[in-house]
PDB file of N, CA and C in Angstrom:
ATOM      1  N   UNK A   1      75.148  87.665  95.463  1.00  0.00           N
ATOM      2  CA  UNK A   1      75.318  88.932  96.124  1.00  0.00           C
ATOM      3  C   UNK A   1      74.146  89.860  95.826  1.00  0.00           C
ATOM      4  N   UNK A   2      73.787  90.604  94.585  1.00  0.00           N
ATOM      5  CA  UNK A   2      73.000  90.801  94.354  1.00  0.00           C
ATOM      6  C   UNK A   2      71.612  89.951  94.145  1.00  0.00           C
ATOM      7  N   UNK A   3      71.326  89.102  94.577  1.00  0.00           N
ATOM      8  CA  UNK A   3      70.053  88.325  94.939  1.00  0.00           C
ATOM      9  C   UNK A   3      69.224  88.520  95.722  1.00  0.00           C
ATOM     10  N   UNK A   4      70.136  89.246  96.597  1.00  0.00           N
ATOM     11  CA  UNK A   4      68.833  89.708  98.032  1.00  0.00           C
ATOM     12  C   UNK A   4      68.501  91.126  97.873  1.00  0.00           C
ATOM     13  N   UNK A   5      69.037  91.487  96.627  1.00  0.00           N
ATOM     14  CA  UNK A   5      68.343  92.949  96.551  1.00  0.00           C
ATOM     15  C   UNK A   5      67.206  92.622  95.923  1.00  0.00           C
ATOM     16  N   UNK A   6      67.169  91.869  94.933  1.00  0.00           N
ATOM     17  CA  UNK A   6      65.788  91.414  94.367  1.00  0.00           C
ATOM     18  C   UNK A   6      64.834  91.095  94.382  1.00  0.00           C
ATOM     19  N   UNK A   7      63.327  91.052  94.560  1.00  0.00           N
ATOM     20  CA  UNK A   7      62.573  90.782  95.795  1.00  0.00           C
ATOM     21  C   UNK A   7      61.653  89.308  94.742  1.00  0.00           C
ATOM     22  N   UNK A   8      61.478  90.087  93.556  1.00  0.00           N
ATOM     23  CA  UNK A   8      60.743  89.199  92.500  1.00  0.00           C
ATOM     24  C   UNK A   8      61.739  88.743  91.607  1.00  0.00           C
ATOM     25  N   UNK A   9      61.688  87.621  90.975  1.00  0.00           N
ATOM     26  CA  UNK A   9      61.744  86.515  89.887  1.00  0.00           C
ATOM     27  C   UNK A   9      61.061  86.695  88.894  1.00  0.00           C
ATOM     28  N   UNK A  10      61.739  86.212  87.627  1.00  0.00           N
ATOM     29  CA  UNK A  10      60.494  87.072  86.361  1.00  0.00           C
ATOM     30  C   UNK A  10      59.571  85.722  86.896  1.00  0.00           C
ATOM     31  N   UNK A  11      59.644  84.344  87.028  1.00  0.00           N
ATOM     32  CA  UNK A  11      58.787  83.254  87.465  1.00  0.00           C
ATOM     33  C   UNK A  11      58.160  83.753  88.736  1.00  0.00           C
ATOM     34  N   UNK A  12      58.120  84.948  89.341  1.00  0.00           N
ATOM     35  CA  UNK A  12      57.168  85.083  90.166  1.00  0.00           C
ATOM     36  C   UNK A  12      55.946  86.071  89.520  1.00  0.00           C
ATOM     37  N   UNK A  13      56.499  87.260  89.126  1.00  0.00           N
ATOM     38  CA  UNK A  13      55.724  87.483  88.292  1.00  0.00           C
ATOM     39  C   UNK A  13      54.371  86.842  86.935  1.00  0.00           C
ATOM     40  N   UNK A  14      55.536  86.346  86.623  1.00  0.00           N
ATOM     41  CA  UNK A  14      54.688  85.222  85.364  1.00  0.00           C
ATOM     42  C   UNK A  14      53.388  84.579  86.291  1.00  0.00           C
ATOM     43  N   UNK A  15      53.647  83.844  87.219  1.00  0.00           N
ATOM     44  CA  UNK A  15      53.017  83.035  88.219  1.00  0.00           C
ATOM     45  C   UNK A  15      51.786  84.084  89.332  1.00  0.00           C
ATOM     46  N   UNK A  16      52.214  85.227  89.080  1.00  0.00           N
ATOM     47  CA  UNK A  16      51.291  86.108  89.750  1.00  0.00           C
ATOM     48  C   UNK A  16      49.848  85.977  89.713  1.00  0.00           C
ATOM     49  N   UNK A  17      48.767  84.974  90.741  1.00  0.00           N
ATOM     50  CA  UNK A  17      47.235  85.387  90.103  1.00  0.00           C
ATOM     51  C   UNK A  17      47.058  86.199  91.218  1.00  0.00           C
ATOM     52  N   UNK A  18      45.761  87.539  90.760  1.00  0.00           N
ATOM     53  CA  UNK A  18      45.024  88.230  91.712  1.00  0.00           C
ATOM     54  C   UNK A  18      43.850  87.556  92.168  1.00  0.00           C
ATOM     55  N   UNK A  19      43.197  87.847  93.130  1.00  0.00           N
ATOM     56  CA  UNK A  19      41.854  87.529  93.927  1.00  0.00           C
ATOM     57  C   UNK A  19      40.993  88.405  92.585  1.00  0.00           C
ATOM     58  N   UNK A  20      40.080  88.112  92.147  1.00  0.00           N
ATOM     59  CA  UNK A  20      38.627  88.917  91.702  1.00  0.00           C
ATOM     60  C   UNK A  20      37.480  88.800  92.411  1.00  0.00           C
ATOM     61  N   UNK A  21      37.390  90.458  92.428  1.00  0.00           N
ATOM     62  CA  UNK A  21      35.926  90.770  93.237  1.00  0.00           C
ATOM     63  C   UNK A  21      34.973  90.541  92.217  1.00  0.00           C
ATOM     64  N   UNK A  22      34.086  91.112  92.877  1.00  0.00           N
ATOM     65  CA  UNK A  22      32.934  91.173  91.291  1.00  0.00           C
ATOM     66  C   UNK A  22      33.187  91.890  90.798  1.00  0.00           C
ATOM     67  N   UNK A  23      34.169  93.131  90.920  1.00  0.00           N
ATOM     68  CA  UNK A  23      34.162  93.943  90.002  1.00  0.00           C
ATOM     69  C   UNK A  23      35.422  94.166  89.090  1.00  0.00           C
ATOM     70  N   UNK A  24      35.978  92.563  89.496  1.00  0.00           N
ATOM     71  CA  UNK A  24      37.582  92.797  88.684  1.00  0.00           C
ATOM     72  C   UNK A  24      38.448  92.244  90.230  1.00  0.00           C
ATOM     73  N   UNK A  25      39.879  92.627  89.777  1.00  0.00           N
ATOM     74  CA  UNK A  25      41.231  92.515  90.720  1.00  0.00           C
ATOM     75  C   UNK A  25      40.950  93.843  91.668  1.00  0.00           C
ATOM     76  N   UNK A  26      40.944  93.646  92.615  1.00  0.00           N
ATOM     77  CA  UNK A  26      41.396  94.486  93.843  1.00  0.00           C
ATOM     78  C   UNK A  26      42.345  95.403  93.597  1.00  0.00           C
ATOM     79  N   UNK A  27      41.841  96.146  93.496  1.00  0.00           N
ATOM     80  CA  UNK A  27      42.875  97.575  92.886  1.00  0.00           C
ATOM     81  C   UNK A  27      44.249  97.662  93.988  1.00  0.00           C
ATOM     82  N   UNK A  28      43.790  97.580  95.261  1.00  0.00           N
ATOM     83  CA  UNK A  28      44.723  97.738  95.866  1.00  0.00           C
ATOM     84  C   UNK A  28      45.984  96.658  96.025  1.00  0.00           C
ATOM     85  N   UNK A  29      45.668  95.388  95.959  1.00  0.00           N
ATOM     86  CA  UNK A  29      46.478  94.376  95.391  1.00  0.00           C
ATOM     87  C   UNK A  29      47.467  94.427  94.132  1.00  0.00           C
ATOM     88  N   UNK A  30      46.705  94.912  93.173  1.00  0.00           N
ATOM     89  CA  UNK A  30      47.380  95.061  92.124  1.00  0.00           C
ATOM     90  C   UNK A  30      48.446  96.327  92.118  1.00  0.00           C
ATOM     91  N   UNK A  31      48.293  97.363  92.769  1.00  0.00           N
ATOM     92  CA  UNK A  31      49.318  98.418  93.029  1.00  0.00           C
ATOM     93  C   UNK A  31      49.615  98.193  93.931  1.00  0.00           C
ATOM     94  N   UNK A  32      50.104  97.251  95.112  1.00  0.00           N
ATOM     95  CA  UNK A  32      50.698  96.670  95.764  1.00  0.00           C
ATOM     96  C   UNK A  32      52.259  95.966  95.143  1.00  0.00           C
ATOM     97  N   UNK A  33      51.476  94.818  94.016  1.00  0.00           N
ATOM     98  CA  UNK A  33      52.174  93.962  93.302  1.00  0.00           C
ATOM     99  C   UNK A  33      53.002  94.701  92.603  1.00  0.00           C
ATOM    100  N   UNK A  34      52.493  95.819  91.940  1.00  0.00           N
ATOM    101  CA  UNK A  34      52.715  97.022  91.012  1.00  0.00           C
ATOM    102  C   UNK A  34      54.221  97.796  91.679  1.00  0.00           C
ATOM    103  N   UNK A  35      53.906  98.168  92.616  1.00  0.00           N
ATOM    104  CA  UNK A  35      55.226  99.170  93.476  1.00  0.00           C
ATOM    105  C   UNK A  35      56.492  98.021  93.682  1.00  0.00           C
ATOM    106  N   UNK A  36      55.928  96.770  94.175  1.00  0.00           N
ATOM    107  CA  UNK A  36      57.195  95.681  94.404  1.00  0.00           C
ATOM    108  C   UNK A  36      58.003  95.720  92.783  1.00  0.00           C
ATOM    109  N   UNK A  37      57.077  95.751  91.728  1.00  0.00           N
ATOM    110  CA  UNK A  37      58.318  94.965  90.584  1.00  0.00           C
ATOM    111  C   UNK A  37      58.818  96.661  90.182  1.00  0.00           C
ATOM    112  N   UNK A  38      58.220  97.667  90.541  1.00  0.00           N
ATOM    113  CA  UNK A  38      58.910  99.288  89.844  1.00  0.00           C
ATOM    114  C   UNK A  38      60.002  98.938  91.167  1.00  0.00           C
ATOM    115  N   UNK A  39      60.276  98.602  92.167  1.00  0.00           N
ATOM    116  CA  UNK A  39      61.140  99.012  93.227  1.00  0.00           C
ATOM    117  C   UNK A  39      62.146  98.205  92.551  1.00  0.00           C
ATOM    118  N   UNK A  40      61.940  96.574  91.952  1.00  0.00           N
ATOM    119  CA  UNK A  40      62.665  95.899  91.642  1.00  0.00           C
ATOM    120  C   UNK A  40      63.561  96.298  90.757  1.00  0.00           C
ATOM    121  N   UNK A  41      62.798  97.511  89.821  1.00  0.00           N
ATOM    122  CA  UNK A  41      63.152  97.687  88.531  1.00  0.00           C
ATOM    123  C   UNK A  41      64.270  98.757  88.841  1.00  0.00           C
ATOM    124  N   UNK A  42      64.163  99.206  89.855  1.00  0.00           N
ATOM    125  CA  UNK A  42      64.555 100.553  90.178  1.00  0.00           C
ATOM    126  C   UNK A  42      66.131  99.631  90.703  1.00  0.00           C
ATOM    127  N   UNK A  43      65.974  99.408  91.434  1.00  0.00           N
ATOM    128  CA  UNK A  43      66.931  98.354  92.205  1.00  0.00           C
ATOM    129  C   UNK A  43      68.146  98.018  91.017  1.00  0.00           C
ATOM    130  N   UNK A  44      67.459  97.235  90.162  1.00  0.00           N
ATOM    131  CA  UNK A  44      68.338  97.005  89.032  1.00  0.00           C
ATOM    132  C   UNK A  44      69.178  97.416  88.332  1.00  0.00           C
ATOM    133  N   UNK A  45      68.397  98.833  88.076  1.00  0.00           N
ATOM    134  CA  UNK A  45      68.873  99.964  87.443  1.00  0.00           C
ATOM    135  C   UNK A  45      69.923 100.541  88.010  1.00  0.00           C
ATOM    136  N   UNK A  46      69.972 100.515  89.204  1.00  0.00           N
ATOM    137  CA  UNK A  46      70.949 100.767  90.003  1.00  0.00           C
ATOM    138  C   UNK A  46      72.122  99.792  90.415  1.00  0.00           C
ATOM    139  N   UNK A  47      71.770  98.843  90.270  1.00  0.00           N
ATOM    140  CA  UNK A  47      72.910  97.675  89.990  1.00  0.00           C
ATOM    141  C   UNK A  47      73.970  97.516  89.052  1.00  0.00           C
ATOM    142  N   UNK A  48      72.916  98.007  88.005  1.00  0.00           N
ATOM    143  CA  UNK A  48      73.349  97.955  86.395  1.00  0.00           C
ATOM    144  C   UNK A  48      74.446  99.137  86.362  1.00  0.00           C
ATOM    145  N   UNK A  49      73.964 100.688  87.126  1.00  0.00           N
ATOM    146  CA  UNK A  49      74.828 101.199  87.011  1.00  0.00           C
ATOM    147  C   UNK A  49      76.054 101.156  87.448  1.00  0.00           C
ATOM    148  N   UNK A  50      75.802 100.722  89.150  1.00  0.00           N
ATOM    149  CA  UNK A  50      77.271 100.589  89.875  1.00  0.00           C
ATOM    150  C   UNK A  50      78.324  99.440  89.072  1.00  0.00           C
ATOM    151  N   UNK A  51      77.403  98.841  88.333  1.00  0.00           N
ATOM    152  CA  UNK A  51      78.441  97.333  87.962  1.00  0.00           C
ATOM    153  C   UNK A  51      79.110  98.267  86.674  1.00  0.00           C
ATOM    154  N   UNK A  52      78.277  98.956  85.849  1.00  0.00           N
ATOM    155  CA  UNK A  52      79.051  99.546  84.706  1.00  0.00           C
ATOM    156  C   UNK A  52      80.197 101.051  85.151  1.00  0.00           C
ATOM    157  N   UNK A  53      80.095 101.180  86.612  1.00  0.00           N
ATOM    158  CA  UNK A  53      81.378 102.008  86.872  1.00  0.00           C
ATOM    159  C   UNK A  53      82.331 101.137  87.456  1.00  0.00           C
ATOM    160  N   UNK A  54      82.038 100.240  87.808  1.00  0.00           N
ATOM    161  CA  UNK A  54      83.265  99.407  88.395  1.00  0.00           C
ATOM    162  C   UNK A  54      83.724  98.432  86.939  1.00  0.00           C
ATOM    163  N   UNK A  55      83.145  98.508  86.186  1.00  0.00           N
ATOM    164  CA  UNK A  55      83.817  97.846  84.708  1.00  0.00           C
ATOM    165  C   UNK A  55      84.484  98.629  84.273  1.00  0.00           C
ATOM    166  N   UNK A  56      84.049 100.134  84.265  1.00  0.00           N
ATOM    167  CA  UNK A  56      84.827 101.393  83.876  1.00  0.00           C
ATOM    168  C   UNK A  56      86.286 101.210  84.887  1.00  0.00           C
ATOM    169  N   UNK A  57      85.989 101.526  85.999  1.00  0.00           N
ATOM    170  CA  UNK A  57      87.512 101.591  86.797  1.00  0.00           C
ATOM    171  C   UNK A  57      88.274 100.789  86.613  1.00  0.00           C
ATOM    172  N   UNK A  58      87.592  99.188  86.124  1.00  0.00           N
ATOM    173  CA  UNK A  58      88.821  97.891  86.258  1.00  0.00           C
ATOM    174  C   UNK A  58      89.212  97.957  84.529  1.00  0.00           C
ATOM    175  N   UNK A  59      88.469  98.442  84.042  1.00  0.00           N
ATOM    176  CA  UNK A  59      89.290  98.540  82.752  1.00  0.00           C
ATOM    177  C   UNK A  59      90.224  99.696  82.429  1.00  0.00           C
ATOM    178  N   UNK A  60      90.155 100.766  83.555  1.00  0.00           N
ATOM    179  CA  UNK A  60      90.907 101.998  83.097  1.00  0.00           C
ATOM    180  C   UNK A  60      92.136 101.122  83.858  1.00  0.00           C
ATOM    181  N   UNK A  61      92.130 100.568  84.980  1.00  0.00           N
ATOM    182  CA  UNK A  61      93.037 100.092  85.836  1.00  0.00           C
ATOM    183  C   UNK A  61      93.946  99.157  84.859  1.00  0.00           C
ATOM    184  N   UNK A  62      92.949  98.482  84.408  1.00  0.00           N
ATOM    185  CA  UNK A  62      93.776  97.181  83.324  1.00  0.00           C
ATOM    186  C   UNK A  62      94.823  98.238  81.962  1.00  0.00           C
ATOM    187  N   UNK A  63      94.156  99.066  81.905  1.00  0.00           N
ATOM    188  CA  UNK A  63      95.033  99.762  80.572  1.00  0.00           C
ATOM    189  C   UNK A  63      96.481 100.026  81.991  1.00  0.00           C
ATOM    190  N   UNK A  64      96.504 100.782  82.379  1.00  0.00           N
ATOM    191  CA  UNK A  64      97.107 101.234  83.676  1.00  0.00           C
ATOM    192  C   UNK A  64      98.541 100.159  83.880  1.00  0.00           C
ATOM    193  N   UNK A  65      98.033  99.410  84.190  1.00  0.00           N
ATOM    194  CA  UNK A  65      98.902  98.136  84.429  1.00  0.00           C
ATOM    195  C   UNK A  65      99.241  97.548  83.214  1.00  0.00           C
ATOM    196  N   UNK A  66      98.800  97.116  81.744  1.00  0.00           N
ATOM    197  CA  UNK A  66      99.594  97.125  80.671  1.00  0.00           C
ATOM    198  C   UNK A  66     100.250  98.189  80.394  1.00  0.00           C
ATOM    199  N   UNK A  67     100.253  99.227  80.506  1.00  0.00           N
ATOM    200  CA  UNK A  67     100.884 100.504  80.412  1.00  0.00           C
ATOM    201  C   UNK A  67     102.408 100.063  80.893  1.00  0.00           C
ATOM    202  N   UNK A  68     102.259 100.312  82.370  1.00  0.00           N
ATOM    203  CA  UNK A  68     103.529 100.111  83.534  1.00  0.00           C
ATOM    204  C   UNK A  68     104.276  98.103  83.014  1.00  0.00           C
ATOM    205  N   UNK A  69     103.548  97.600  82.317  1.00  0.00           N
ATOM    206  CA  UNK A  69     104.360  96.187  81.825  1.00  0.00           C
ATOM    207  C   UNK A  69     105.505  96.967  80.924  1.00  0.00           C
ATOM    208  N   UNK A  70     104.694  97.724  80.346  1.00  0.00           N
ATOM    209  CA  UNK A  70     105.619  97.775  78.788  1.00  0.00           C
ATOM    210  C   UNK A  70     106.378  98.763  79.102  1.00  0.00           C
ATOM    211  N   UNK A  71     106.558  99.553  79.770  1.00  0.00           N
ATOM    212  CA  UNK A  71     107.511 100.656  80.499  1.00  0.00           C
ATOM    213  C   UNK A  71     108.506  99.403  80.726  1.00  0.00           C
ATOM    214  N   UNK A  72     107.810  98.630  82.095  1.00  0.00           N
ATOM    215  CA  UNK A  72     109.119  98.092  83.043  1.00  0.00           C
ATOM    216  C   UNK A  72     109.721  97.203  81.915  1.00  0.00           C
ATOM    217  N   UNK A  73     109.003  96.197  80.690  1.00  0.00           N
ATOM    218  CA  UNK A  73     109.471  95.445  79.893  1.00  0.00           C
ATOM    219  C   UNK A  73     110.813  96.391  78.750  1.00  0.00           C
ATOM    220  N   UNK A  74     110.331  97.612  78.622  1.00  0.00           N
ATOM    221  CA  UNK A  74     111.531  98.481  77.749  1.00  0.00           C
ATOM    222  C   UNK A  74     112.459  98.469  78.452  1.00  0.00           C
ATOM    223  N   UNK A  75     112.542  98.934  80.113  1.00  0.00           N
ATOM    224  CA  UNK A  75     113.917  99.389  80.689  1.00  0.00           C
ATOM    225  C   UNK A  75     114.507  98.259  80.845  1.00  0.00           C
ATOM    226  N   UNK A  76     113.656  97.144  81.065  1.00  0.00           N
ATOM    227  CA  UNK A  76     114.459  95.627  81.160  1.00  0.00           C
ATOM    228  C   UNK A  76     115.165  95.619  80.322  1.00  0.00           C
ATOM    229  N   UNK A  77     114.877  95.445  78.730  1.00  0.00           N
ATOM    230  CA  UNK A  77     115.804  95.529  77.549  1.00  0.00           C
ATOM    231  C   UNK A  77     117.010  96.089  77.608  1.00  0.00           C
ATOM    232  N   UNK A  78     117.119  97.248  77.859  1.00  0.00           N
ATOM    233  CA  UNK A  78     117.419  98.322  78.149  1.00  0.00           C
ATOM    234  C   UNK A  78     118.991  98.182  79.213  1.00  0.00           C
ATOM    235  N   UNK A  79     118.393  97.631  80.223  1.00  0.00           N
ATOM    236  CA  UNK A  79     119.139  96.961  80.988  1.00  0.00           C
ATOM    237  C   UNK A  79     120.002  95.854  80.823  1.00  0.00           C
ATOM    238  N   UNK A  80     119.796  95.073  80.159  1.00  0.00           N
ATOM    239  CA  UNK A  80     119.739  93.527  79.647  1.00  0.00           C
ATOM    240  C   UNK A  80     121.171  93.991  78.589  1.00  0.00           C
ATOM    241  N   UNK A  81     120.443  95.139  77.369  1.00  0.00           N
ATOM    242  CA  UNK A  81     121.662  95.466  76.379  1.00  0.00           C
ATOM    243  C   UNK A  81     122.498  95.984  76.769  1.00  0.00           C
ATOM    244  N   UNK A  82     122.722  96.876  77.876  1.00  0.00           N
ATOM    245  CA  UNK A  82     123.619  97.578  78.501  1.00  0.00           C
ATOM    246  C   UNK A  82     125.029  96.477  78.500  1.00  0.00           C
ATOM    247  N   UNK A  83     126.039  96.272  78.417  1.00  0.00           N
ATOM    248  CA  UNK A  83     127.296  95.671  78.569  1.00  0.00           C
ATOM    249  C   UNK A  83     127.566  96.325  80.328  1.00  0.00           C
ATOM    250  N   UNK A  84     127.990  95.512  80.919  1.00  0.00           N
ATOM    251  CA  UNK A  84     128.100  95.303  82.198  1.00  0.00           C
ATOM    252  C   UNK A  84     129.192  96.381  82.830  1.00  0.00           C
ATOM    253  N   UNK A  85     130.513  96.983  81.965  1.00  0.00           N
ATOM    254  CA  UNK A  85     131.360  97.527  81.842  1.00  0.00           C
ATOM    255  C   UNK A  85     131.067  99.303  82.022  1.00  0.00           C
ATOM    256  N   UNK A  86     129.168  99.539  81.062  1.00  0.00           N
ATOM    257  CA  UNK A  86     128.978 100.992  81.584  1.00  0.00           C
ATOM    258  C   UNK A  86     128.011 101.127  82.728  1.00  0.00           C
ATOM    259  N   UNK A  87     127.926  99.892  83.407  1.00  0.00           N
ATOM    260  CA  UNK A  87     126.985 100.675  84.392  1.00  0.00           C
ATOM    261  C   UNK A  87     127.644 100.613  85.664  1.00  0.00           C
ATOM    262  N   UNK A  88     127.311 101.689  86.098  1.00  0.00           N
ATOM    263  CA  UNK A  88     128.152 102.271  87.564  1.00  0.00           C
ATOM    264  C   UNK A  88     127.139 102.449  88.416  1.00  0.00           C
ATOM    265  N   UNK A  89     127.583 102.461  89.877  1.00  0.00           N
ATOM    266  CA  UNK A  89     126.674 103.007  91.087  1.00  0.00           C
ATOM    267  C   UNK A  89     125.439 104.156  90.524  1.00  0.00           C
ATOM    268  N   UNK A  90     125.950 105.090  90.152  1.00  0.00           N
ATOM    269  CA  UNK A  90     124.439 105.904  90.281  1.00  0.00           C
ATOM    270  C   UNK A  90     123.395 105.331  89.144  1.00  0.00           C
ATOM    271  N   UNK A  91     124.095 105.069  88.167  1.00  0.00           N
ATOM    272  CA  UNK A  91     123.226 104.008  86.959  1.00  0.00           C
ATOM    273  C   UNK A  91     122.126 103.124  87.660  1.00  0.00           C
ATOM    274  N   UNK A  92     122.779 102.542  88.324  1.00  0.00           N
ATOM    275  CA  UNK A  92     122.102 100.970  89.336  1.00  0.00           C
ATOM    276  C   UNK A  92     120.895 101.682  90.633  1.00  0.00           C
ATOM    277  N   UNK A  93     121.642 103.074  90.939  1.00  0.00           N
ATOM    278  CA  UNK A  93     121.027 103.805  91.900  1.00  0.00           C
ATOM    279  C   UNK A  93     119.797 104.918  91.390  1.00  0.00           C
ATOM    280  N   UNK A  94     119.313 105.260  90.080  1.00  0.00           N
ATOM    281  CA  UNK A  94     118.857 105.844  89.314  1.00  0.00           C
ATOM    282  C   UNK A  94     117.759 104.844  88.760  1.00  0.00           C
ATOM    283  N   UNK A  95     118.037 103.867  88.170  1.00  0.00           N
ATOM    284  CA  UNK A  95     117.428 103.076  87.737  1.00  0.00           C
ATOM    285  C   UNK A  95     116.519 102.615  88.635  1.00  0.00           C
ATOM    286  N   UNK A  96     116.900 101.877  89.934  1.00  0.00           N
ATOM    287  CA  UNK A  96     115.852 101.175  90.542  1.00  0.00           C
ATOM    288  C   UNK A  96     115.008 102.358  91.562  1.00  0.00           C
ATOM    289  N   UNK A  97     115.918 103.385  91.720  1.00  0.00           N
ATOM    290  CA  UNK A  97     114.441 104.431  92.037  1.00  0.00           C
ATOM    291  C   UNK A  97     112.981 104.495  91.222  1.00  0.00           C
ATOM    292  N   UNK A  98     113.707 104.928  89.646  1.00  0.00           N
ATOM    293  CA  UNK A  98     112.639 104.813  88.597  1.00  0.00           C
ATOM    294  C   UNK A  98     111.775 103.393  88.416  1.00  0.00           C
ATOM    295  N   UNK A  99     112.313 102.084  88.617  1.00  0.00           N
ATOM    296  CA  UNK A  99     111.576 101.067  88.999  1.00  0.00           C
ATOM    297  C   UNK A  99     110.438 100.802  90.542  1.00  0.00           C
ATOM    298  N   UNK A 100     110.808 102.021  91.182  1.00  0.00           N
ATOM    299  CA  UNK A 100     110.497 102.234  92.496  1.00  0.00           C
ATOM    300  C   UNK A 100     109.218 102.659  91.939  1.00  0.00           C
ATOM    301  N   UNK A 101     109.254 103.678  91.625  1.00  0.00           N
ATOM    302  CA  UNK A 101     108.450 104.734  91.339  1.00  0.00           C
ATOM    303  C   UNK A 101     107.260 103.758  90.597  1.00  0.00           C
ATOM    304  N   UNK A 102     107.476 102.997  89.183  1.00  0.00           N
ATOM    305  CA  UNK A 102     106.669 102.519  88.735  1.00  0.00           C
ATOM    306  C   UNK A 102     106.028 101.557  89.261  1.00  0.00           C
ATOM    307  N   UNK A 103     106.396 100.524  90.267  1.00  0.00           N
ATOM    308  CA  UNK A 103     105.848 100.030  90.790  1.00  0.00           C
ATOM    309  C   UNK A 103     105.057  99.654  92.129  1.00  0.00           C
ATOM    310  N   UNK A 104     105.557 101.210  93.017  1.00  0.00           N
ATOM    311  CA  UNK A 104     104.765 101.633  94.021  1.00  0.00           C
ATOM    312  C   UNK A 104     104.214 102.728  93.876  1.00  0.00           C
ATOM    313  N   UNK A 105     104.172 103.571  92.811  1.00  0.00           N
ATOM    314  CA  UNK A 105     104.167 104.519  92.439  1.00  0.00           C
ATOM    315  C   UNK A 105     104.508 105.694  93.045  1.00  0.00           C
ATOM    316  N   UNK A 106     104.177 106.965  92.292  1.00  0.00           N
ATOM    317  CA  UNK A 106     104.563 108.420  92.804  1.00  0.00           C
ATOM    318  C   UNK A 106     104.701 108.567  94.202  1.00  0.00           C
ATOM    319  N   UNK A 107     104.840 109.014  95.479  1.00  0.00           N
ATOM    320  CA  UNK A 107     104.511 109.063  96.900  1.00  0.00           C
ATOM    321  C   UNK A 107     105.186 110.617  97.186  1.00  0.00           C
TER     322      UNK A 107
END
């Protein structure tokens, strides 16, 4: 996915020869070559960041969702210990709202 943002390979770089004039590398070649790997770099940098906010969101998300386990895992208990004898209509009708809620959430 990110591959085609990339234009250079550190093996292209490495592999990079310039033309020499007599008076050296072609200046303009070389800040040619020069702007491609800063764009690359730039590119990256920007990769690097979007990937470290979407690690941020999927890990706030992941707390999020262990959170709502251990909620729904208590009322299960909860439910489970209850003796069959105290729970009545609004009990049953109360309850799975609040299961509503946690698992489609607020609306």
């Amino acid at each position: 996915m990110y591959q085609e943002r990339i234009m250079l390979t550190p093996k292209d770089i490495l592999e990079k020869e310039f033309k020499i004039d007599t008076r050296g590398y072609r200046p303009q070649e070389v800040d040619k070559f020069l702007d491609t790997i800063i764009s690359d770099y730039e590119e990256m940098i920007s990769m690097i960041r979007e990937l470290e906010r979407d690690k941020k969101e999927l890990a706030e998300e992941n707390m999020r969702l262990k959170q709502d386990v251990r909620t729904l895992k208590t009322k299960l208990e909860v439910v489970r210990d209850t003796t069959p004898g105290e729970i009545n209509n609004a009990d049953l009708l109360r309850r799975l709202s609040n299961l509503e809620k946690i698992v489609y959430g607020d609306k």
